[in-house]
Protein backbone atom coordinates (compact mmCIF):
# COMPACT_ATOMS: atom_id res chain seq x y z
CA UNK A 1 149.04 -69.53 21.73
CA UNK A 2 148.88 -70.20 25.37
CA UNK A 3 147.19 -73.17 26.54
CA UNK A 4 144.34 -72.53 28.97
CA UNK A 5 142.99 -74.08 31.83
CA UNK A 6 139.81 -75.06 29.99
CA UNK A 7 141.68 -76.69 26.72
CA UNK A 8 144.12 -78.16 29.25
CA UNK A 9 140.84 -79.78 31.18
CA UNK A 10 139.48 -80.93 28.15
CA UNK A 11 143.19 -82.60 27.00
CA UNK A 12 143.26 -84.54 30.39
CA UNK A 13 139.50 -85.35 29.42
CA UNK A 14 140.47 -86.73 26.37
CA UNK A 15 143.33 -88.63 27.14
CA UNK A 16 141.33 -90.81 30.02
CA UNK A 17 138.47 -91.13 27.53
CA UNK A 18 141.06 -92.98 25.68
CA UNK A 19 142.65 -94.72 28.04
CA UNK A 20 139.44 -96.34 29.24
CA UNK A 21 138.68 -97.46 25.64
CA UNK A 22 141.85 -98.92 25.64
CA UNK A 23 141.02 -101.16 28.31
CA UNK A 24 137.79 -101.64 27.78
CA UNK A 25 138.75 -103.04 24.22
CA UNK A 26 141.86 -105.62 25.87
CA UNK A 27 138.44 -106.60 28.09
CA UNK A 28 136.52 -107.43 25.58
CA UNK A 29 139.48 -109.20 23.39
CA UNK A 30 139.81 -111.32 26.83
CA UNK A 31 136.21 -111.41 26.70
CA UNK A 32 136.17 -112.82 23.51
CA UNK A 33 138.39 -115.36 23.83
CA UNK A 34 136.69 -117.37 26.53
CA UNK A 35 134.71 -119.66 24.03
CA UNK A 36 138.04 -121.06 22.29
CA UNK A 37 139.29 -121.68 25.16
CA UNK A 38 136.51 -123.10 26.91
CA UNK A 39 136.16 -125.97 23.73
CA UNK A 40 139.79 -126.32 23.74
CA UNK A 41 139.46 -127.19 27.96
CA UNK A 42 136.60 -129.64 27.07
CA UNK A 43 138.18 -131.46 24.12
CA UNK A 44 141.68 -131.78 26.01
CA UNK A 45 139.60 -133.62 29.22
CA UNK A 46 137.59 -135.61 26.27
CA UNK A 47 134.20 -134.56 26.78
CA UNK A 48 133.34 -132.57 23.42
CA UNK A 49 130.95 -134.42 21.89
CA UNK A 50 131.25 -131.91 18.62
CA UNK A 51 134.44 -132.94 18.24
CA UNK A 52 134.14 -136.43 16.84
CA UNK A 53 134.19 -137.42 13.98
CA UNK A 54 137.07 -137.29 10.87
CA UNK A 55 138.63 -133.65 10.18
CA UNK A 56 136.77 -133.77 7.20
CA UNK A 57 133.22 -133.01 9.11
CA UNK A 58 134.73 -130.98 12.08
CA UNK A 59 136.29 -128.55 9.43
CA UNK A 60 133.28 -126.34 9.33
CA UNK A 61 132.93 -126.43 12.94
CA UNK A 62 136.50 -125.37 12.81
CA UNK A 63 136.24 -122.52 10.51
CA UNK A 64 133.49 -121.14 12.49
CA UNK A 65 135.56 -120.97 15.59
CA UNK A 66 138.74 -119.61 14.23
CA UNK A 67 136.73 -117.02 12.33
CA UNK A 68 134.66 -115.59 15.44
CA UNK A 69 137.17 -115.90 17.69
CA UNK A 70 139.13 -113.88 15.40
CA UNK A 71 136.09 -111.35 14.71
CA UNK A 72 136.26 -110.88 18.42
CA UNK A 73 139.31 -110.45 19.13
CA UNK A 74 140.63 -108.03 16.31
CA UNK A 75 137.09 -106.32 16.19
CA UNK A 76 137.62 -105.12 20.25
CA UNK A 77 140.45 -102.75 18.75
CA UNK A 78 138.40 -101.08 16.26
CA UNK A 79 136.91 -99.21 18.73
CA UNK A 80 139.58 -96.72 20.18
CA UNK A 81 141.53 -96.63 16.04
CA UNK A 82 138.27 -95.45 14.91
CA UNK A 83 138.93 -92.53 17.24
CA UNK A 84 142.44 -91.93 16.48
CA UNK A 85 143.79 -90.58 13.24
CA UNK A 86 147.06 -91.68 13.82
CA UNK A 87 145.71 -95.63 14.04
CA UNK A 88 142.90 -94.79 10.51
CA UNK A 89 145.42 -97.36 8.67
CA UNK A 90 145.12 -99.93 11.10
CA UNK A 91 141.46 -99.49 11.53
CA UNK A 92 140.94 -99.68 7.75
CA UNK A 93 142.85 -102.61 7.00
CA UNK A 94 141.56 -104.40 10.06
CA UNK A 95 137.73 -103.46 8.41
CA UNK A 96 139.11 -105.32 5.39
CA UNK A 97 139.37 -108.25 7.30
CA UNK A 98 136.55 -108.28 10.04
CA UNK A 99 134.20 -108.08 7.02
CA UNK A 100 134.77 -111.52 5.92
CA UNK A 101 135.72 -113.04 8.93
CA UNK A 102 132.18 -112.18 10.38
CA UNK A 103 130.53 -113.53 7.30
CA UNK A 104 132.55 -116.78 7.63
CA UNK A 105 131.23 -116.66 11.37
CA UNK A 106 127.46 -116.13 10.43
CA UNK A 107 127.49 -118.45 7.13
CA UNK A 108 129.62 -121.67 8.78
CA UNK A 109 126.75 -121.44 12.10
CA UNK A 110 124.16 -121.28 9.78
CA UNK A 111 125.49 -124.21 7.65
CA UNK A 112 126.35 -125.48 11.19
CA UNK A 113 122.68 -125.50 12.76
CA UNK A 114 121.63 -126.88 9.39
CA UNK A 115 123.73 -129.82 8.03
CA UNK A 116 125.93 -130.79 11.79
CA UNK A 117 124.64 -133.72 12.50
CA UNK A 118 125.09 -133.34 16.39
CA UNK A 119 123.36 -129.86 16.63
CA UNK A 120 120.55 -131.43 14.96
CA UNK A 121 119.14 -133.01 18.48
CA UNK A 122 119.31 -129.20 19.96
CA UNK A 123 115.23 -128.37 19.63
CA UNK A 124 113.91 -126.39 16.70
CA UNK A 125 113.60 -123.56 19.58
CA UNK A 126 117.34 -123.44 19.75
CA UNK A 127 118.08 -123.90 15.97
CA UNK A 128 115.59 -121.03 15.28
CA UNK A 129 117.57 -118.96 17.32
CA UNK A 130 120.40 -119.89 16.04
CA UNK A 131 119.70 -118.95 12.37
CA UNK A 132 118.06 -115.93 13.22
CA UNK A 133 121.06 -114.05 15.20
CA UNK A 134 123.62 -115.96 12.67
CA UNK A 135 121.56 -114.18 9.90
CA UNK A 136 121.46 -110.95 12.21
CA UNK A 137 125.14 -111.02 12.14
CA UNK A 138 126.00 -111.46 8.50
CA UNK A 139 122.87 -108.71 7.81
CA UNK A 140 124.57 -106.73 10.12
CA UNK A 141 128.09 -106.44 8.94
CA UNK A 142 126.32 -105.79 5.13
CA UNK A 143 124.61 -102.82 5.99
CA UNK A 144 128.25 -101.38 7.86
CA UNK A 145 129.74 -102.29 4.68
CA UNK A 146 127.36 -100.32 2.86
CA UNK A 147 127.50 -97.63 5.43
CA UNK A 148 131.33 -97.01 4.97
CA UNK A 149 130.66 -97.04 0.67
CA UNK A 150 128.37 -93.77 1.37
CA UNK A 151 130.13 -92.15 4.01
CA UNK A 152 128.01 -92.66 6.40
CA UNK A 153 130.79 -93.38 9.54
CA UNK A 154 128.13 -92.80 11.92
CA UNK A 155 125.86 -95.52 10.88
CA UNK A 156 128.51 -97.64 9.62
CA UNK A 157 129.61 -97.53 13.61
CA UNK A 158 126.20 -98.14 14.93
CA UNK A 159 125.79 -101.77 12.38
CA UNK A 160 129.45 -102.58 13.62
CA UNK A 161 128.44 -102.34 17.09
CA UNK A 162 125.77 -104.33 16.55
CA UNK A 163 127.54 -106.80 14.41
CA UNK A 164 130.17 -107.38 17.49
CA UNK A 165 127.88 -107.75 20.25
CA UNK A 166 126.14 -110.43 18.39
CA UNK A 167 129.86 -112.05 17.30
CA UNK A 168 130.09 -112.05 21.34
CA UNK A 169 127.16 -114.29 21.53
CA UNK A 170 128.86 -117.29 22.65
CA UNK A 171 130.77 -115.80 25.48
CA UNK A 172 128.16 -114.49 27.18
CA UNK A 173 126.17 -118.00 26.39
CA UNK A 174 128.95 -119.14 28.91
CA UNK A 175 127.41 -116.91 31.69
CA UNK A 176 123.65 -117.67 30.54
CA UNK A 177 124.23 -120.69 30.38
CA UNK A 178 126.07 -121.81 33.23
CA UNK A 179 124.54 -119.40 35.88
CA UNK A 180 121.33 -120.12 34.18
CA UNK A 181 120.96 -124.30 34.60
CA UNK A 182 121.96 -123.71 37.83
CA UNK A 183 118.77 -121.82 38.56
CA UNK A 184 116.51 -123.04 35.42
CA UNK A 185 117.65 -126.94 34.69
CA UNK A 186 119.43 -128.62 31.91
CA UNK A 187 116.83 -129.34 29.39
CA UNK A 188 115.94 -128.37 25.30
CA UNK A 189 113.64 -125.41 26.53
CA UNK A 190 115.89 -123.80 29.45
CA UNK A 191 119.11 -123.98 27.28
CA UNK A 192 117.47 -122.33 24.26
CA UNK A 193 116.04 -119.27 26.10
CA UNK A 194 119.57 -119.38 28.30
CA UNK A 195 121.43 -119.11 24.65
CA UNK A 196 119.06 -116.34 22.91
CA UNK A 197 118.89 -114.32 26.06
CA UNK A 198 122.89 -113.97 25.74
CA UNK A 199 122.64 -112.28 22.08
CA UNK A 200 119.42 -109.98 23.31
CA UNK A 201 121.63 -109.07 26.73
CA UNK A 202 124.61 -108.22 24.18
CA UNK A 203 122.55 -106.27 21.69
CA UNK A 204 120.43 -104.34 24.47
CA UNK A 205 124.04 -103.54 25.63
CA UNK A 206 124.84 -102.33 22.35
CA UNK A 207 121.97 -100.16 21.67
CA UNK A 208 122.32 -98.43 24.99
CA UNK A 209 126.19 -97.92 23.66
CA UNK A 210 124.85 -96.76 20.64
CA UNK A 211 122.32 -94.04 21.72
CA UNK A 212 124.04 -92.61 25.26
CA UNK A 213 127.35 -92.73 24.13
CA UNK A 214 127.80 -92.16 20.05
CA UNK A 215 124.48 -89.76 19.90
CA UNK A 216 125.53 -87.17 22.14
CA UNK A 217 129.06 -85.23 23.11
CA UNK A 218 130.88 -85.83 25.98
CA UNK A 219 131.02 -82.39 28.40
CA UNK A 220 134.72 -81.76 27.60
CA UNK A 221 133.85 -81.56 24.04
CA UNK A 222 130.85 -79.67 24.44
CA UNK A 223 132.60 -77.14 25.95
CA UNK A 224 135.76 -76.84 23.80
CA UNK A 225 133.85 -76.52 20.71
CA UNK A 226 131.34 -73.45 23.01
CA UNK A 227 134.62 -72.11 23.63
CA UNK A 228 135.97 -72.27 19.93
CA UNK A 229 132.87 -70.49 18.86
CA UNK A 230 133.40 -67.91 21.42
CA UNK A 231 136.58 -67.35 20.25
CA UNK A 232 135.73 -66.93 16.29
CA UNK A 233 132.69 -64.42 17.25
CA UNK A 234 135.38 -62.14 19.13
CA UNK A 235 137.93 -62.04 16.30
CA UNK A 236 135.18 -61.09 14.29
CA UNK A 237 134.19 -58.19 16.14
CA UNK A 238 137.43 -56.61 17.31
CA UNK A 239 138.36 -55.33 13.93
CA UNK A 240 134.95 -53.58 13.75
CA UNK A 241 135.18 -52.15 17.75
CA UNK A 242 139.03 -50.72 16.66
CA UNK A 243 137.32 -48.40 14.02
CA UNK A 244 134.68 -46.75 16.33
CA UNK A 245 136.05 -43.25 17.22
């Protein structure tokens, strides 16, 4: 059957829908990135206090960064394979990994803002947010987990988005912070609201993903699927039109 002008629309509609996820997911791998890279620039010129100490006592710090740096990176692509059938394998086995590299995220920060001895001199402002959105995180990726053992894809989407914007916490901390003791100081108080208003800013960001985006159909697909109905009504009333004399 010949392609029309309307299915041919909605193709072209499709295929930039994708291509924009595309990029927006190489953004946010980028995106994610910045943190590593911004403790690897510090330690190199020597001014990482974290980073004393034998290997021993970094390890956990360690573990925490490789995990969420790989939890950000990797998770950025499960956005367009969830979309694709083609890429379901790659999305799936992916899932099988994000799951516990999140958890290793949330626990180690947890353990982190607990036991490290120099995050201990933070402010109980900053450690409570610290083990709230760590807990948010590893509560997060649960219920997607449990989502996916139902079924339920469009929930299991929803936690996952939620899950990743909080994983993202510490790059936008990089924006908070830095624009933000410009304006604000460098002090307990100032840092701590600078740090906890980069996880809300993320997860506002993800709720308004989450309701404008996965909660309604884009106007290509509207259509197409108007159109397919249109279609099944008429080829179920020619036959009956063909007997009237």
């Amino acid at each position: 059957m010949a392609q029309t002008p309307a299915d041919a629309r909605a193709a072209e509609g499709r295929r930039r829908q994708g291509a924009r996820i595309w990029w927006t997911s190489v953004g946010l791998a980028l995106f994610g990135i910045f943190p590593g890279l911004a403790r690897l620039l510090i330690e190199l010129a020597g001014g990482n206090p974290e980073a004393t100490g034998t290997a021993a006592t970094r390890l956990p710090l360690i573990v925490h960064g490789v995990s969420g740096t790989l939890f950000a990176v990797l998770g950025a692509f499960q956005f367009p394979t969830a979309l694709r059938r083609g890429h379901r394998t790659w999305h799936r086995r992916t899932g099988r990994l994000l799951v516990p590299l999140g958890l290793t995220a949330a626990v180690s920060a947890i353990w982190l803002t607990l036991f490290y001895s120099h995050l201990h001199d933070s402010g109980a402002l900053l450690s409570m947010f610290r083990l709230t959105f760590a807990s948010a995180l590893a509560a997060s990726i649960v219920m997607a987990f449990a989502a996916i053992r139902r079924r339920d894809i469009a929930r299991h989407r929803e936690w996952m988005i939620r899950a990743y914007a909080l994983g993202l916490g510490a790059s936008t901390q990089i924006f908070t912070l830095g624009f933000g003791q410009a304006i604000f100081g460098d002090n307990q108080t100032s840092t701590a609201l600078l740090t906890g208003a980069a996880w809300m800013i993320n997860l506002a960001i993800a709720e308004w993903v989450i309701r404008s985006r996965f909660n309604r159909r884009p106007p290509h697909v509207a259509a197409v699927v108007v159109q397919q109905r249109q279609r099944q009504a008429n080829t179920r009333i020619a036959p009956l039109t063909d007997r009237i004399p």
